[in-house]
N, C-alpha and C. Protein backbone atom coordinates (compact mmCIF):
# COMPACT_ATOMS: atom_id res chain seq x y z
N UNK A 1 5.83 21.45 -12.31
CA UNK A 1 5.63 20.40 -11.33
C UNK A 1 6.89 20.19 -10.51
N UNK A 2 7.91 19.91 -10.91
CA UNK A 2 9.22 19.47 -10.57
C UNK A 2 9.75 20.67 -9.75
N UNK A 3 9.40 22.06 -9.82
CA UNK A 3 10.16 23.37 -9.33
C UNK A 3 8.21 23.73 -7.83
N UNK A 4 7.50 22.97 -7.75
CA UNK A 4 6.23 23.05 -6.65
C UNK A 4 6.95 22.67 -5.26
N UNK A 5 7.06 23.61 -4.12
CA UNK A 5 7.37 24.01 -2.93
C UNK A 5 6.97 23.28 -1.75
N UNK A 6 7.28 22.69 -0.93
CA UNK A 6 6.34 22.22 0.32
C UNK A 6 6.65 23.74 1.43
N UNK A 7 5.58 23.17 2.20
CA UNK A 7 6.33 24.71 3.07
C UNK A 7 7.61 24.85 4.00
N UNK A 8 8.36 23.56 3.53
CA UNK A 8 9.48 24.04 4.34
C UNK A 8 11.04 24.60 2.86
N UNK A 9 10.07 25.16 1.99
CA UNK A 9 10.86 25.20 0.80
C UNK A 9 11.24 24.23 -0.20
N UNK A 10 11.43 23.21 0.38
CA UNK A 10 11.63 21.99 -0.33
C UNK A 10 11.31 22.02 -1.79
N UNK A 11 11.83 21.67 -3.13
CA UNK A 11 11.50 21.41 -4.22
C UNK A 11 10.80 20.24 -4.34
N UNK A 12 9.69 19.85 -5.10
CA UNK A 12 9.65 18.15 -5.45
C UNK A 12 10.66 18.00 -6.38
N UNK A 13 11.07 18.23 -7.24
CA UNK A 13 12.20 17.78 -8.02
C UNK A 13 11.91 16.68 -8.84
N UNK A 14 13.15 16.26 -9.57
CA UNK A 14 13.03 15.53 -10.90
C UNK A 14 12.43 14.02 -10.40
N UNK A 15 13.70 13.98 -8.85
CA UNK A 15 13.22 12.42 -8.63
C UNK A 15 12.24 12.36 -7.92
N UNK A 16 11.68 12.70 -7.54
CA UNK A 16 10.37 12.55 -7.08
C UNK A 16 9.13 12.53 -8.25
N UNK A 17 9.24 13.22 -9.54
CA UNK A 17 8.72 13.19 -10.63
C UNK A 17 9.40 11.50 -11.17
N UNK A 18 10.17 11.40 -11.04
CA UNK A 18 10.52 10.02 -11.84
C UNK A 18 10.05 8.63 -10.78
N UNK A 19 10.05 8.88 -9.60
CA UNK A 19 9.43 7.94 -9.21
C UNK A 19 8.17 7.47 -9.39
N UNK A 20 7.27 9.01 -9.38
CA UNK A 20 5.86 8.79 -9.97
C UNK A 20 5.43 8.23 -11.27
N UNK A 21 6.38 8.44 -11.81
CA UNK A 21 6.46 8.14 -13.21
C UNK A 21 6.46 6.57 -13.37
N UNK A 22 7.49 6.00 -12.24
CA UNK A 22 8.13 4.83 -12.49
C UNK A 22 6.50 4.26 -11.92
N UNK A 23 6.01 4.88 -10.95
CA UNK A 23 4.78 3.96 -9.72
C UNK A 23 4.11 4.09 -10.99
N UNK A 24 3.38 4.72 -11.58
CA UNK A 24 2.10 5.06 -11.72
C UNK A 24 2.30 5.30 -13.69
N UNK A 25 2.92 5.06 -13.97
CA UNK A 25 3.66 5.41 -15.52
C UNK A 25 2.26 4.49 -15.95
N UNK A 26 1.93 3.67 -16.13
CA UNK A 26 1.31 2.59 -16.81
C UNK A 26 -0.25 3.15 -16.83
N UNK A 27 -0.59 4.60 -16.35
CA UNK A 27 -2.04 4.70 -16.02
C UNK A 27 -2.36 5.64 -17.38
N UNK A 28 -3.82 5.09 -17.72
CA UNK A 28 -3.55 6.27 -19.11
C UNK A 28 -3.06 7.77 -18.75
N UNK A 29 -3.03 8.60 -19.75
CA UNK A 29 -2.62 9.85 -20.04
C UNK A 29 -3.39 10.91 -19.08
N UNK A 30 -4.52 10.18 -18.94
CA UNK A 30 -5.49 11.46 -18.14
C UNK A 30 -5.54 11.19 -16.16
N UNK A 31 -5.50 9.98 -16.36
CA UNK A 31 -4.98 9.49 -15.03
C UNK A 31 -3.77 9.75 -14.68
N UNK A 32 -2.85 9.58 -15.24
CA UNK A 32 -1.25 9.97 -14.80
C UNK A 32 -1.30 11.53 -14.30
N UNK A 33 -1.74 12.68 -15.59
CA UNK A 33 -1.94 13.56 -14.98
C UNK A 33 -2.53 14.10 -13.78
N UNK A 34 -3.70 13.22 -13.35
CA UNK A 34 -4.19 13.58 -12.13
C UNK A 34 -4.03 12.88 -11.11
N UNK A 35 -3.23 11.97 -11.08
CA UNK A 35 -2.18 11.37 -10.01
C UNK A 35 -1.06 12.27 -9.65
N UNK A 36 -0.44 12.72 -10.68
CA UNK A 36 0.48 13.99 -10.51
C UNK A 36 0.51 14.97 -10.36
N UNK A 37 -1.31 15.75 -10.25
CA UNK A 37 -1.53 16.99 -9.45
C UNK A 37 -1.67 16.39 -8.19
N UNK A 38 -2.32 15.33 -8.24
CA UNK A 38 -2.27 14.73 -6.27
C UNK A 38 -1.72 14.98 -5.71
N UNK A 39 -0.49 14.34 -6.40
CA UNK A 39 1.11 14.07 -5.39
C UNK A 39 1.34 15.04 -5.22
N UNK A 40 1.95 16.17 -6.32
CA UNK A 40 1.91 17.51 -6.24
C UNK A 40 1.82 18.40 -4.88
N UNK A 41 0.22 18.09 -4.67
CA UNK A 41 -1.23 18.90 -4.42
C UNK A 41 -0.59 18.45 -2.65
N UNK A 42 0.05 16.96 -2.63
CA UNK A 42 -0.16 16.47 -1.77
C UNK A 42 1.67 16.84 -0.70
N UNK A 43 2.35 17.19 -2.01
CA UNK A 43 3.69 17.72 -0.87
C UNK A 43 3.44 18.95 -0.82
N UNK A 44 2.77 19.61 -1.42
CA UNK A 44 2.95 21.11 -0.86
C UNK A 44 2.26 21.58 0.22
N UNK A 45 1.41 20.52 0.68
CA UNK A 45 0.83 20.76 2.07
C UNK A 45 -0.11 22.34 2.24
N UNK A 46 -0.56 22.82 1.38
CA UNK A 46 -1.26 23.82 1.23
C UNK A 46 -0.18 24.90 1.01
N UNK A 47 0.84 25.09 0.58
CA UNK A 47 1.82 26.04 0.52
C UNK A 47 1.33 26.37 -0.60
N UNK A 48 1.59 28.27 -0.93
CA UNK A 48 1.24 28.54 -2.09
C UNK A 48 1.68 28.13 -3.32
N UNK A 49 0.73 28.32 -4.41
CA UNK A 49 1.61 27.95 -5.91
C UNK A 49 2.21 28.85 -6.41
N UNK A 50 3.36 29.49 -6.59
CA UNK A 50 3.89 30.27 -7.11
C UNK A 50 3.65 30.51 -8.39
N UNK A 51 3.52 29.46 -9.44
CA UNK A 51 3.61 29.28 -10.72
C UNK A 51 2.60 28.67 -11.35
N UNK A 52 2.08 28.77 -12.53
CA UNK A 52 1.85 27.60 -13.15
C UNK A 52 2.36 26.47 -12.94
N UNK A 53 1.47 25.25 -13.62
CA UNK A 53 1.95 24.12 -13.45
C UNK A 53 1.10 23.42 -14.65
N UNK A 54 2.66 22.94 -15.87
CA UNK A 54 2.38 22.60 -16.84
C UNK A 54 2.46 21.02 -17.19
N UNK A 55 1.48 20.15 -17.21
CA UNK A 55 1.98 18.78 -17.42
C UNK A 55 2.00 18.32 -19.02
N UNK A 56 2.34 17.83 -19.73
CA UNK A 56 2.36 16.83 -20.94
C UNK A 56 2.45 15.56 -20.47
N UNK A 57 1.70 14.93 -21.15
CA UNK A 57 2.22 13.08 -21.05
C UNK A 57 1.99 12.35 -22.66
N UNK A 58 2.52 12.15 -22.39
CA UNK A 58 2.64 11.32 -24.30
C UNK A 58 2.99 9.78 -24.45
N UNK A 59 2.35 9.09 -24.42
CA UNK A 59 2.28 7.48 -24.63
C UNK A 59 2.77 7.27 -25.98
N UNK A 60 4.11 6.84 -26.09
CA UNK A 60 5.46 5.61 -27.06
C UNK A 60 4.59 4.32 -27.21
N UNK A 61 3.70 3.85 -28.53
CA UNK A 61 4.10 2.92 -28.67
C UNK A 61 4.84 2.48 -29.68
């Protein structure tokens, strides 16, 4: 997720993963994940996927 491309090369990167995290952290496990292919889905602007793209989410209580 964190290493996914827009097409001007751009990384999303960690903080952009931690912001989502911070917005949207509170949504269950299956929602978070598919908020985070969105966003994803949604900077790469149709640029190819190079890679896999592996999520985990694990709810601390």
């Amino acid at each position: 997720t964190v290493e996914a491309h827009s097409p001007s090369r751009e990384m999303f990167g960690f903080e952009r993963l931690g912001a989502l995290l911070r917005e949207k952290g509170s949504l269950p496990p299956a929602e978070l994940i598919e908020a985070a292919i969105a966003e994803v889905d949604a900077f790469r602007q149709g640029a190819a996927q190079h890679d896999d793209m592996t999520l985990l989410v694990l709810r601390v209580e």
